[in-house]
N, C-alpha and C. Protein backbone atom coordinates (compact mmCIF):
# COMPACT_ATOMS: atom_id res chain seq x y z
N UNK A 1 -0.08 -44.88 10.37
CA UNK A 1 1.30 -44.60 10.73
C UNK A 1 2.12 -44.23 9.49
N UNK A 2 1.78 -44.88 8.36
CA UNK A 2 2.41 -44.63 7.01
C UNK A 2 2.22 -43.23 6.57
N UNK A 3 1.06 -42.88 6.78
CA UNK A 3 0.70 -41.86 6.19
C UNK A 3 1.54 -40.25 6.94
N UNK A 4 1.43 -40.93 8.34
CA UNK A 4 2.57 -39.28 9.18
C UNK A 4 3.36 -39.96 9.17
N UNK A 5 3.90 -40.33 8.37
CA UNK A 5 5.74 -40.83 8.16
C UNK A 5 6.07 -39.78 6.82
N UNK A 6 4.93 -39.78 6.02
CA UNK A 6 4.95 -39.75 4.50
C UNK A 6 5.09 -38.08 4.29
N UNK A 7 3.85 -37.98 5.75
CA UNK A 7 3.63 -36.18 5.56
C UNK A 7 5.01 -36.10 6.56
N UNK A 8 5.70 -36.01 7.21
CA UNK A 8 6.91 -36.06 8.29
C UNK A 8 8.06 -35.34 6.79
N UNK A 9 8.33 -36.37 5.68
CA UNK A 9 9.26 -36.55 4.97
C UNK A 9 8.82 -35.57 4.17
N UNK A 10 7.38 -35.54 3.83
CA UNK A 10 7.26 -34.42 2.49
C UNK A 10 7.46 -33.36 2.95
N UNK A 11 6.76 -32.38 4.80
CA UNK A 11 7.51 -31.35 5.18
C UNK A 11 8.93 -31.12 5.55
N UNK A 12 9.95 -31.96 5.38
CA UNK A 12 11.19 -31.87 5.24
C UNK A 12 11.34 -31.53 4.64
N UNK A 13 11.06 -32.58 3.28
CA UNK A 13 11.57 -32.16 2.22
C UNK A 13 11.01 -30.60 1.20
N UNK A 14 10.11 -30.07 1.54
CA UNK A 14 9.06 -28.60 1.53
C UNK A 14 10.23 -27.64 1.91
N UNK A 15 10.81 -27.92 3.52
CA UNK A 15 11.89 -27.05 3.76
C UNK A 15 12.96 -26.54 3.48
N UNK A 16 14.01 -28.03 3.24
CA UNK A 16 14.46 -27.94 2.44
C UNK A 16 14.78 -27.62 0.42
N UNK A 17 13.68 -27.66 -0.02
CA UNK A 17 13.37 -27.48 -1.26
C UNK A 17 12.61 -26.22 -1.53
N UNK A 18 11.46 -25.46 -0.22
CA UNK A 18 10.79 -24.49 -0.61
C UNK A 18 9.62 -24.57 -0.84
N UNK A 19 9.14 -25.44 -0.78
CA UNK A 19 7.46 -26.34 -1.48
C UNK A 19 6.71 -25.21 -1.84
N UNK A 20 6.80 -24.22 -2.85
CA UNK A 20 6.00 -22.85 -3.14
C UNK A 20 5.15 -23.80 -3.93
N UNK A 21 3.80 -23.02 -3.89
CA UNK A 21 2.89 -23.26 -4.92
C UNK A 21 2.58 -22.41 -6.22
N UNK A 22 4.12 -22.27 -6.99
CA UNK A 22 4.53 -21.24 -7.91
C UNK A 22 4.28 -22.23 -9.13
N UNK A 23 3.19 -22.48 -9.97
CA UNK A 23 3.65 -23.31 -11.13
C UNK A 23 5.05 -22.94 -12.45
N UNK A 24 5.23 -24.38 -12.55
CA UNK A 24 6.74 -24.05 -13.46
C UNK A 24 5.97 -23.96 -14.98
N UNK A 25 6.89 -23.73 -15.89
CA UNK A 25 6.56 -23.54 -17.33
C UNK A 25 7.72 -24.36 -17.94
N UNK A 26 7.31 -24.71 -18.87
CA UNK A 26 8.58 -26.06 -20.03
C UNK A 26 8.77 -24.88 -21.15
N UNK A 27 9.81 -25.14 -21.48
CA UNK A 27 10.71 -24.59 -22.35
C UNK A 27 10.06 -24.38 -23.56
N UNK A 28 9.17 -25.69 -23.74
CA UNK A 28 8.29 -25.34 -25.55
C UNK A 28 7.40 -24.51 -24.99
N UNK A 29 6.94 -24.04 -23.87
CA UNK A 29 5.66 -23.48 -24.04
C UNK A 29 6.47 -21.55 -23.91
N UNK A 30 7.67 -21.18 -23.35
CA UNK A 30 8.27 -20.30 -23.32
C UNK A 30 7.96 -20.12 -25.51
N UNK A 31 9.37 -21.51 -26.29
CA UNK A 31 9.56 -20.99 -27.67
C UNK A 31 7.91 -20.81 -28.25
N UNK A 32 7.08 -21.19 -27.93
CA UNK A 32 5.38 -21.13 -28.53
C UNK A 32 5.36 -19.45 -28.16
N UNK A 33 5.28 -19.21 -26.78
CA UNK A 33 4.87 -17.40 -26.31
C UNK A 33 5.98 -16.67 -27.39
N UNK A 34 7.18 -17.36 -27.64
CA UNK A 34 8.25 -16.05 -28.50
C UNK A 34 7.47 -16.43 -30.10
N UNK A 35 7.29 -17.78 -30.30
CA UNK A 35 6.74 -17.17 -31.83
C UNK A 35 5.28 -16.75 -31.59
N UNK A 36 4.67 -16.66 -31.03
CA UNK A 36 3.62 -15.42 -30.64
C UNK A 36 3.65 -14.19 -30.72
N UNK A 37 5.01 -13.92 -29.60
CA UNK A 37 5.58 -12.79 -30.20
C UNK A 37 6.18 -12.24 -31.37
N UNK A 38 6.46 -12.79 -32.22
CA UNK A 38 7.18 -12.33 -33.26
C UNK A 38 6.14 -12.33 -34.55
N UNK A 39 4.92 -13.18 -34.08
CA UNK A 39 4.00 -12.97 -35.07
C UNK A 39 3.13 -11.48 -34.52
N UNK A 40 2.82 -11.50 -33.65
CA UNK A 40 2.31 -10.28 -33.34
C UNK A 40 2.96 -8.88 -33.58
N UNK A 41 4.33 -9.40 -33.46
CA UNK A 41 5.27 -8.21 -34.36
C UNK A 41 5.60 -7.27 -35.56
N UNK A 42 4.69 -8.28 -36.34
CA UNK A 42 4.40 -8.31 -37.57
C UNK A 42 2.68 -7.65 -37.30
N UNK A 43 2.59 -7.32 -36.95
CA UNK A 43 0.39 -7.34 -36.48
C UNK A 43 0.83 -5.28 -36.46
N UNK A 44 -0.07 -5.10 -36.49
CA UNK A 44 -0.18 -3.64 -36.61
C UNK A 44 -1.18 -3.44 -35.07
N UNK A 45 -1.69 -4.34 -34.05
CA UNK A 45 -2.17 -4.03 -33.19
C UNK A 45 -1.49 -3.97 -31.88
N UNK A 46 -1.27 -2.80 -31.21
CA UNK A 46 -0.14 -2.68 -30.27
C UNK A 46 -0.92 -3.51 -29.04
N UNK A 47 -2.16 -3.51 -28.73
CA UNK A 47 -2.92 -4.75 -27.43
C UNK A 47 -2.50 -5.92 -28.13
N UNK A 48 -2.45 -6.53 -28.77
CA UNK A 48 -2.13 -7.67 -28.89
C UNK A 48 -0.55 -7.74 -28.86
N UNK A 49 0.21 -7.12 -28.97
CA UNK A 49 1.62 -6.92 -28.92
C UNK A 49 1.80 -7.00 -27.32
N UNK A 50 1.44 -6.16 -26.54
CA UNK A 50 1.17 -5.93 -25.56
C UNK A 50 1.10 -7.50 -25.01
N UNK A 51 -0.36 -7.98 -25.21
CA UNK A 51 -0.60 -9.12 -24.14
C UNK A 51 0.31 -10.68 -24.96
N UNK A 52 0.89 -10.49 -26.10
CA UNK A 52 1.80 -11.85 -26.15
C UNK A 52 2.92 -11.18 -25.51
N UNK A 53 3.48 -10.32 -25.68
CA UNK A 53 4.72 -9.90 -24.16
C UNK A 53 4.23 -10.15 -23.00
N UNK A 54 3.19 -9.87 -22.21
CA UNK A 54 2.87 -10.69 -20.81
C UNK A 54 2.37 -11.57 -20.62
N UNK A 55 2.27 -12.94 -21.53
CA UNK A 55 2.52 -14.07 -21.86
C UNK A 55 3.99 -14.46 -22.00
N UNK A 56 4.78 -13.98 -22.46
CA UNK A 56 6.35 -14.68 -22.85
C UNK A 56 6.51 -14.15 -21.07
N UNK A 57 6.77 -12.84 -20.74
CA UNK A 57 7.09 -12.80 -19.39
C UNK A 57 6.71 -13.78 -18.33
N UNK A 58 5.44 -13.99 -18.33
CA UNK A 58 4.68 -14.61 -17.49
C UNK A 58 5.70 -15.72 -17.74
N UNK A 59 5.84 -17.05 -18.98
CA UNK A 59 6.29 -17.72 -19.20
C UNK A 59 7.76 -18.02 -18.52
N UNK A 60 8.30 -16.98 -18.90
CA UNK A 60 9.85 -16.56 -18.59
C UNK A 60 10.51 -17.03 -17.01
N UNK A 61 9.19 -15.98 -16.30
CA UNK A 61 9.59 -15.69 -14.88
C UNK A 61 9.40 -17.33 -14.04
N UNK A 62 8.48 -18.14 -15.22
CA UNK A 62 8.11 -19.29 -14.33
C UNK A 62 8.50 -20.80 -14.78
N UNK A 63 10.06 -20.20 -15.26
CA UNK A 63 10.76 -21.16 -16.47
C UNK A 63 12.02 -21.42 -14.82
N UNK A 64 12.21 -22.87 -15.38
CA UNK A 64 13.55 -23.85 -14.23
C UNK A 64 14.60 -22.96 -14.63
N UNK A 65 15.04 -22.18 -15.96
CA UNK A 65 16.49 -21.88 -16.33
C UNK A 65 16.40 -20.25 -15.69
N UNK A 66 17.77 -20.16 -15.21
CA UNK A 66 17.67 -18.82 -14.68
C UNK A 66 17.88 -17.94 -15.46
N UNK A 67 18.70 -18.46 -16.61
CA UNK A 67 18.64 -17.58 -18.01
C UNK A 67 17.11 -16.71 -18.09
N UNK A 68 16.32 -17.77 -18.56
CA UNK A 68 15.18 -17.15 -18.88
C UNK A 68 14.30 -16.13 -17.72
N UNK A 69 14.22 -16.55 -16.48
CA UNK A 69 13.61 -15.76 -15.30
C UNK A 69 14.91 -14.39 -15.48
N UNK A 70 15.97 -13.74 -15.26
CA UNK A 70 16.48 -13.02 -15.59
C UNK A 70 15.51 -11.87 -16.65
N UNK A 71 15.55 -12.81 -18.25
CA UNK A 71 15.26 -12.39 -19.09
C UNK A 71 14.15 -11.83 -18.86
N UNK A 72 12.94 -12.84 -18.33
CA UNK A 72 11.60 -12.20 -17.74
C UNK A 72 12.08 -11.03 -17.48
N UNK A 73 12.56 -11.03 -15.90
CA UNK A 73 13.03 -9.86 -15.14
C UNK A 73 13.23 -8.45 -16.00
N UNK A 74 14.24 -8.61 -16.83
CA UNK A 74 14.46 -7.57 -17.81
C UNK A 74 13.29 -7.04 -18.76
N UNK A 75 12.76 -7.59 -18.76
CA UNK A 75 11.33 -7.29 -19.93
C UNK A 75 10.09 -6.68 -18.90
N UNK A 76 10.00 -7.72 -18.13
CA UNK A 76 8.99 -7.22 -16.96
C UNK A 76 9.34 -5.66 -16.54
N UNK A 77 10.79 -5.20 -16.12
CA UNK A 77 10.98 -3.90 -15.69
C UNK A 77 11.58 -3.05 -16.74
N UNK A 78 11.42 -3.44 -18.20
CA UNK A 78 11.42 -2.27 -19.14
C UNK A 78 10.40 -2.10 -19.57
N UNK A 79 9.39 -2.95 -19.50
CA UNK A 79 8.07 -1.85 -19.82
C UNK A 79 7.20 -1.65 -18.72
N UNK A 80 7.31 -1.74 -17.20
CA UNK A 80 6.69 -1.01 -15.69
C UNK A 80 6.49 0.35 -16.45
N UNK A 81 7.58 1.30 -16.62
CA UNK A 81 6.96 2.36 -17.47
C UNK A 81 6.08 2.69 -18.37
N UNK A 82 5.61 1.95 -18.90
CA UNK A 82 4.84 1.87 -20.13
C UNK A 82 3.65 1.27 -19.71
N UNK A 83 3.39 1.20 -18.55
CA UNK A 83 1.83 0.53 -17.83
C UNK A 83 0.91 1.92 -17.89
N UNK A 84 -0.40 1.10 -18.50
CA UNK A 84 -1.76 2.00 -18.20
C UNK A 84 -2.00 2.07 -17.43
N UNK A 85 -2.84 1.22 -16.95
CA UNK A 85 -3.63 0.66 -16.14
C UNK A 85 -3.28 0.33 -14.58
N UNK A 86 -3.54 0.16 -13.40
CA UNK A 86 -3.55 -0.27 -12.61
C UNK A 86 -3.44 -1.54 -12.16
N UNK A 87 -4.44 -2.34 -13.18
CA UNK A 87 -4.23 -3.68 -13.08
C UNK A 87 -3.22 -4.25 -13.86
N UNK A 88 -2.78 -3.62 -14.97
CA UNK A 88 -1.49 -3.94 -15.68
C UNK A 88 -0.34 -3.75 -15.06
N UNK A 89 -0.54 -2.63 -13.97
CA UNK A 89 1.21 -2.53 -12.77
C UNK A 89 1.06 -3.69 -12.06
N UNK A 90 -0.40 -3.91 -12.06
CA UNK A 90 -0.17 -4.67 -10.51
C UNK A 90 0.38 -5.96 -10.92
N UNK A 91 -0.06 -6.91 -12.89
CA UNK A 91 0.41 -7.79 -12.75
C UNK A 91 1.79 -7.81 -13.35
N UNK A 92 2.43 -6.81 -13.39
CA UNK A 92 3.48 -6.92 -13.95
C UNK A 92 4.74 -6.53 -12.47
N UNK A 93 3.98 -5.54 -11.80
CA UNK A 93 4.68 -6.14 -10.39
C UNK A 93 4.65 -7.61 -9.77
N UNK A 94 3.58 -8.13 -9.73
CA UNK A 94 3.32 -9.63 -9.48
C UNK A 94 4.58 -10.47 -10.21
N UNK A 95 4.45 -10.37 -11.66
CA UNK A 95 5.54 -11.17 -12.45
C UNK A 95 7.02 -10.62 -11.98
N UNK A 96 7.43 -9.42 -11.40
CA UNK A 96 8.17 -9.37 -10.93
C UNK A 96 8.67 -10.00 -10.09
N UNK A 97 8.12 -9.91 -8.61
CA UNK A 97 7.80 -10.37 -7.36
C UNK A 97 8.18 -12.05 -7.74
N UNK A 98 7.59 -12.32 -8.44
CA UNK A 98 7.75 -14.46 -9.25
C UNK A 98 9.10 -14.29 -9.23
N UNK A 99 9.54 -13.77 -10.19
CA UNK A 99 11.04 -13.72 -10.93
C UNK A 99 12.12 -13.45 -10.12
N UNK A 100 11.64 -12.57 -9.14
CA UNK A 100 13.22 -12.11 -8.14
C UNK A 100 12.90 -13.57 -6.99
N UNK A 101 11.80 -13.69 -6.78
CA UNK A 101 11.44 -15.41 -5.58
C UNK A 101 12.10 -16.24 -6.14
N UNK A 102 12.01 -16.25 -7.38
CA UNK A 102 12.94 -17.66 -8.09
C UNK A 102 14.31 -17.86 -8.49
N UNK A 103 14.50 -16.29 -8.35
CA UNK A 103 15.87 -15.86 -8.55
C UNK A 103 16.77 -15.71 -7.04
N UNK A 104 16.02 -15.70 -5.68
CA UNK A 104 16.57 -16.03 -4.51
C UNK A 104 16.73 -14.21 -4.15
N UNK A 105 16.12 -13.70 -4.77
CA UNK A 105 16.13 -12.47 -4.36
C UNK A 105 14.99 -12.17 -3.33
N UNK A 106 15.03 -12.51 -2.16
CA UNK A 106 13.42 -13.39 -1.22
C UNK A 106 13.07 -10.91 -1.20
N UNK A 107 13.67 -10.59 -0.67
CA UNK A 107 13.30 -9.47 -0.11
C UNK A 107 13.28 -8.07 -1.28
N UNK A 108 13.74 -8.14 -2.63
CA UNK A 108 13.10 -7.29 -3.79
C UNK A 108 11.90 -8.03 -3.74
N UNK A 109 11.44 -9.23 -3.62
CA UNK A 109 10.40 -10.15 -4.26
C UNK A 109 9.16 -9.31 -3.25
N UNK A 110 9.51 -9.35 -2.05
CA UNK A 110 8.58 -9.14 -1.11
C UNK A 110 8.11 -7.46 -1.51
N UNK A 111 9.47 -6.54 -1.33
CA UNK A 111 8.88 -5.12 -2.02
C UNK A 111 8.11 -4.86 -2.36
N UNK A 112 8.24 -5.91 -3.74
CA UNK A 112 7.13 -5.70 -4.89
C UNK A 112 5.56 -6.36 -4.66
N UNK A 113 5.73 -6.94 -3.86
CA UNK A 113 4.08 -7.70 -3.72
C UNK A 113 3.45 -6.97 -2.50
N UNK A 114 4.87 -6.08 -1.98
CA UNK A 114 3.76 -4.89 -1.05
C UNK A 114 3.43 -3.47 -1.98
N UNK A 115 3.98 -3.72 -3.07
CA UNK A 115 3.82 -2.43 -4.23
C UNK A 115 2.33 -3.10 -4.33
N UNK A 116 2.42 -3.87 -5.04
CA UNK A 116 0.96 -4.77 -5.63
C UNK A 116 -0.08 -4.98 -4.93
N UNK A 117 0.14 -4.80 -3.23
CA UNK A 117 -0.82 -5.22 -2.03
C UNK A 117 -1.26 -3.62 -1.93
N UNK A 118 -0.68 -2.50 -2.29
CA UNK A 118 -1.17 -1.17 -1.88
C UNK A 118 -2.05 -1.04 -3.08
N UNK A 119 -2.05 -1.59 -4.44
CA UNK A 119 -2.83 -1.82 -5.83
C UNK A 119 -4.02 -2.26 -4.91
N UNK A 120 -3.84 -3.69 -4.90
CA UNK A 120 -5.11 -4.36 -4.77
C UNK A 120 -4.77 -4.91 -3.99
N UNK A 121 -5.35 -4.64 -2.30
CA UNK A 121 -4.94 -4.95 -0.77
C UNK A 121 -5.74 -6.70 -0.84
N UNK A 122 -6.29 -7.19 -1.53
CA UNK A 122 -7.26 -8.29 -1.24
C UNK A 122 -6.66 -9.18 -2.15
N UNK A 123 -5.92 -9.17 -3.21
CA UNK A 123 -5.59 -9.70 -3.64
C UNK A 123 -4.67 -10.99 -3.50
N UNK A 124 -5.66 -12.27 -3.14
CA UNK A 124 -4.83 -13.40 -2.19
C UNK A 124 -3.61 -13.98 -3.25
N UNK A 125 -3.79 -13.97 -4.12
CA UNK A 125 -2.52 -14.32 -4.98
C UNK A 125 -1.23 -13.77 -4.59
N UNK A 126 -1.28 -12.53 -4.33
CA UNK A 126 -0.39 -11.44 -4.41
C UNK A 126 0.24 -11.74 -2.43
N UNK A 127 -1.19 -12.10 -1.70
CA UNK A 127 -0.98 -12.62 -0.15
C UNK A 127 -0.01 -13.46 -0.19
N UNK A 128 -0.35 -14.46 -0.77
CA UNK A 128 -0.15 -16.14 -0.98
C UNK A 128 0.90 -16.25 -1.27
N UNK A 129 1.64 -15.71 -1.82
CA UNK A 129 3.02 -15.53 -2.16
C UNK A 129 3.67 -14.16 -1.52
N UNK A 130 3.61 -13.35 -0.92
CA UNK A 130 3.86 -12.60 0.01
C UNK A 130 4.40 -13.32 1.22
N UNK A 131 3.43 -14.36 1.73
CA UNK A 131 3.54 -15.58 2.83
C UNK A 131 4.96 -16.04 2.62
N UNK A 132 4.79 -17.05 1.23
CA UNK A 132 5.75 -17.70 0.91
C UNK A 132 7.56 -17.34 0.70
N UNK A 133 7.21 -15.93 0.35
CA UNK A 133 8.28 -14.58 0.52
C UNK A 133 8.76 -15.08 1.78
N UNK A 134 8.40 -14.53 2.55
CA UNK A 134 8.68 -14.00 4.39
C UNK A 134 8.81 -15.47 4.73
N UNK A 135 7.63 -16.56 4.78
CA UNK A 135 8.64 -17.91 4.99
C UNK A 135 9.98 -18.04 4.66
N UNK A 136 10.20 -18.29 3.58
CA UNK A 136 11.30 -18.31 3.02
C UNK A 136 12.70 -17.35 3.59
N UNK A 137 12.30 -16.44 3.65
CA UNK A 137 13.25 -15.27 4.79
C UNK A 137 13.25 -15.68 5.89
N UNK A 138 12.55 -16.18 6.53
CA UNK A 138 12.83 -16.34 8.12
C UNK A 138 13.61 -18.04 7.85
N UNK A 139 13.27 -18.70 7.03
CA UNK A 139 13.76 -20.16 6.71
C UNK A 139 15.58 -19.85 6.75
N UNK A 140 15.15 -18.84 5.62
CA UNK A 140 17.25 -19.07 5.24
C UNK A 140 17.67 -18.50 6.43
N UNK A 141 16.89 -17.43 7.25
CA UNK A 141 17.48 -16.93 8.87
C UNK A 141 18.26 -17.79 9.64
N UNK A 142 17.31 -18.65 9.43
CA UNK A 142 17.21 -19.89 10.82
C UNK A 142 18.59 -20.92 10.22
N UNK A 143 18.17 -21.26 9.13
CA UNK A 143 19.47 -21.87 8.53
C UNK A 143 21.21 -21.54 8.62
N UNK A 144 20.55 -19.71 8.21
CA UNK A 144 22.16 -19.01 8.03
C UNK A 144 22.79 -18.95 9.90
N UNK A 145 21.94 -18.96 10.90
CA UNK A 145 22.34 -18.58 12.24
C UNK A 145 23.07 -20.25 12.65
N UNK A 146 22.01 -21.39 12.30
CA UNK A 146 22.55 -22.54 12.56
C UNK A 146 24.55 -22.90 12.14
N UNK A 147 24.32 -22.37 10.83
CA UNK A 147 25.70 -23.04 9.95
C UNK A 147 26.66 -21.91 11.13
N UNK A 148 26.16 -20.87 10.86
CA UNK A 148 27.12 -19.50 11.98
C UNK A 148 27.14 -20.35 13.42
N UNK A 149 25.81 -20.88 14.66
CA UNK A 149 26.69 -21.32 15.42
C UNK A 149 27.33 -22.68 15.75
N UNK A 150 27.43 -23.46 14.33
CA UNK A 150 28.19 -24.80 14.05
C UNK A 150 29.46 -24.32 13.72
N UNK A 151 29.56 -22.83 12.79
CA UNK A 151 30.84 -22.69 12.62
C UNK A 151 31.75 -22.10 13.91
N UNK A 152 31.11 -21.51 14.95
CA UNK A 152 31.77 -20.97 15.98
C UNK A 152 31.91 -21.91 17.05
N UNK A 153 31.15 -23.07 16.96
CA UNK A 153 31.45 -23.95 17.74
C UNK A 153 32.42 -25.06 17.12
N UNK A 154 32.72 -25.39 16.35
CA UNK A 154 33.65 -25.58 15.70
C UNK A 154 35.28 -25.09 16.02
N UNK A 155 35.13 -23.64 15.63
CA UNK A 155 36.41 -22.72 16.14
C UNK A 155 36.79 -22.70 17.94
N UNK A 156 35.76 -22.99 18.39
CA UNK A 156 35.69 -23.08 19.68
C UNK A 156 36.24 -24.44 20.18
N UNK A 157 35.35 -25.38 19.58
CA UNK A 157 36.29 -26.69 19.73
C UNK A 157 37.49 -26.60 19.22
N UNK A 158 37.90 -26.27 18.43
CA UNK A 158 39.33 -26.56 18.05
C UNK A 158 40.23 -25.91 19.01
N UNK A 159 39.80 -24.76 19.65
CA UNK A 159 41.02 -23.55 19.93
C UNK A 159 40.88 -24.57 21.61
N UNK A 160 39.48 -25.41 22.35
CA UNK A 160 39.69 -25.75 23.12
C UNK A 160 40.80 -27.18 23.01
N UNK A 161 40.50 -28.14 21.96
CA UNK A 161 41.61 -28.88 21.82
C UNK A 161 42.96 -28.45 21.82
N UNK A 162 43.20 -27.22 20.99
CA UNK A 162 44.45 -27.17 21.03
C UNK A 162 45.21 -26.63 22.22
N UNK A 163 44.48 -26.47 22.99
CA UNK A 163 44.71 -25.82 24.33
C UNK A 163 45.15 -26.64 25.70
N UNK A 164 44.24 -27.89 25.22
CA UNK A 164 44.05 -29.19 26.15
C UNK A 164 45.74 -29.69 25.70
N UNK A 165 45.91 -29.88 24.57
CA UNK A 165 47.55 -30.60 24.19
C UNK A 165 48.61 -29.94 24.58
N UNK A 166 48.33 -28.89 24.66
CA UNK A 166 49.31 -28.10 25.57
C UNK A 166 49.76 -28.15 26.70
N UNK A 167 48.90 -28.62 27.28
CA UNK A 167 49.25 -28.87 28.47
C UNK A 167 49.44 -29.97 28.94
């Protein structure tokens, strides 16, 4: 009985909170990826330049401060242009897709992980959070229609009270 009490409260609380299976990143491990970067800056090899920037991004997009997911954001879509590879769009659409989910942007987020699903259609990562996308959209739906007909019933009650004293 303890135990579906326990799972009862943790899917509440999932709903309310979002329960993604997005891991977070701590702040030292963000300043570690920037002096990475800045040593690699100094490096005369542009792949290694390259992959400590999609490390700090990666980092960025999956940081608690919105400062930093922003920042991701901005880095992630100034160098989309500058992608070789296929698999380099796809994960730098992916890190996108992270960054606008965390940023409450549910439907750029989704865009992009159908950019990334036309890349690589099998790609359950890219699913898996696709899911969590569209949950999340139909969640705040259901939410935003509730508060809308509490608020009209509300206005409704009132205009019927004030109607009742009238008379």
């Amino acid at each position: 009985m303890e135990a579906k009490i326990n799972m009862f409260f943790d899917s509440v609380g999932n709903f309310f909170t979002g329960g993604d299976q997005i891991p977070w990143c701590d702040r030292d491990v963000i300043l570690g990826c920037e002096r990475e970067v800045a040593e690699a800056a100094n490096g005369d090899s542009d792949e290694l330049k390259s992959e400590s920037l999609m490390r700090l991004s990666w980092a960025l997009v999956h940081s608690r401060q919105a400062e930093d997911i922003q920042r991701g954001i901005a880095m992630l879509e100034a160098s989309l242009g500058n992608t070789g590879t296929p698999l380099q769009k796809r994960e730098k659409l992916y890190l996108l897709a992270v960054g606008f989910y965390r940023s409450g942007e549910y439907s750029r987020s989704r865009q992009l992980l159908e950019r990334c699903l036309e890349i690589a259609p099998d790609w359950r990562q890219a699913q898996s959070l696709k899911k969590t996308v569209e949950d999340r959209i139909a969640k705040d739906g259901v939410i935003g229609i509730g508060i809308a007909a509490t608020a009209v019933g509300l206005i409704a009650g009132g205009i019927a009270a004030a109607l009742a004293r009238k008379k």
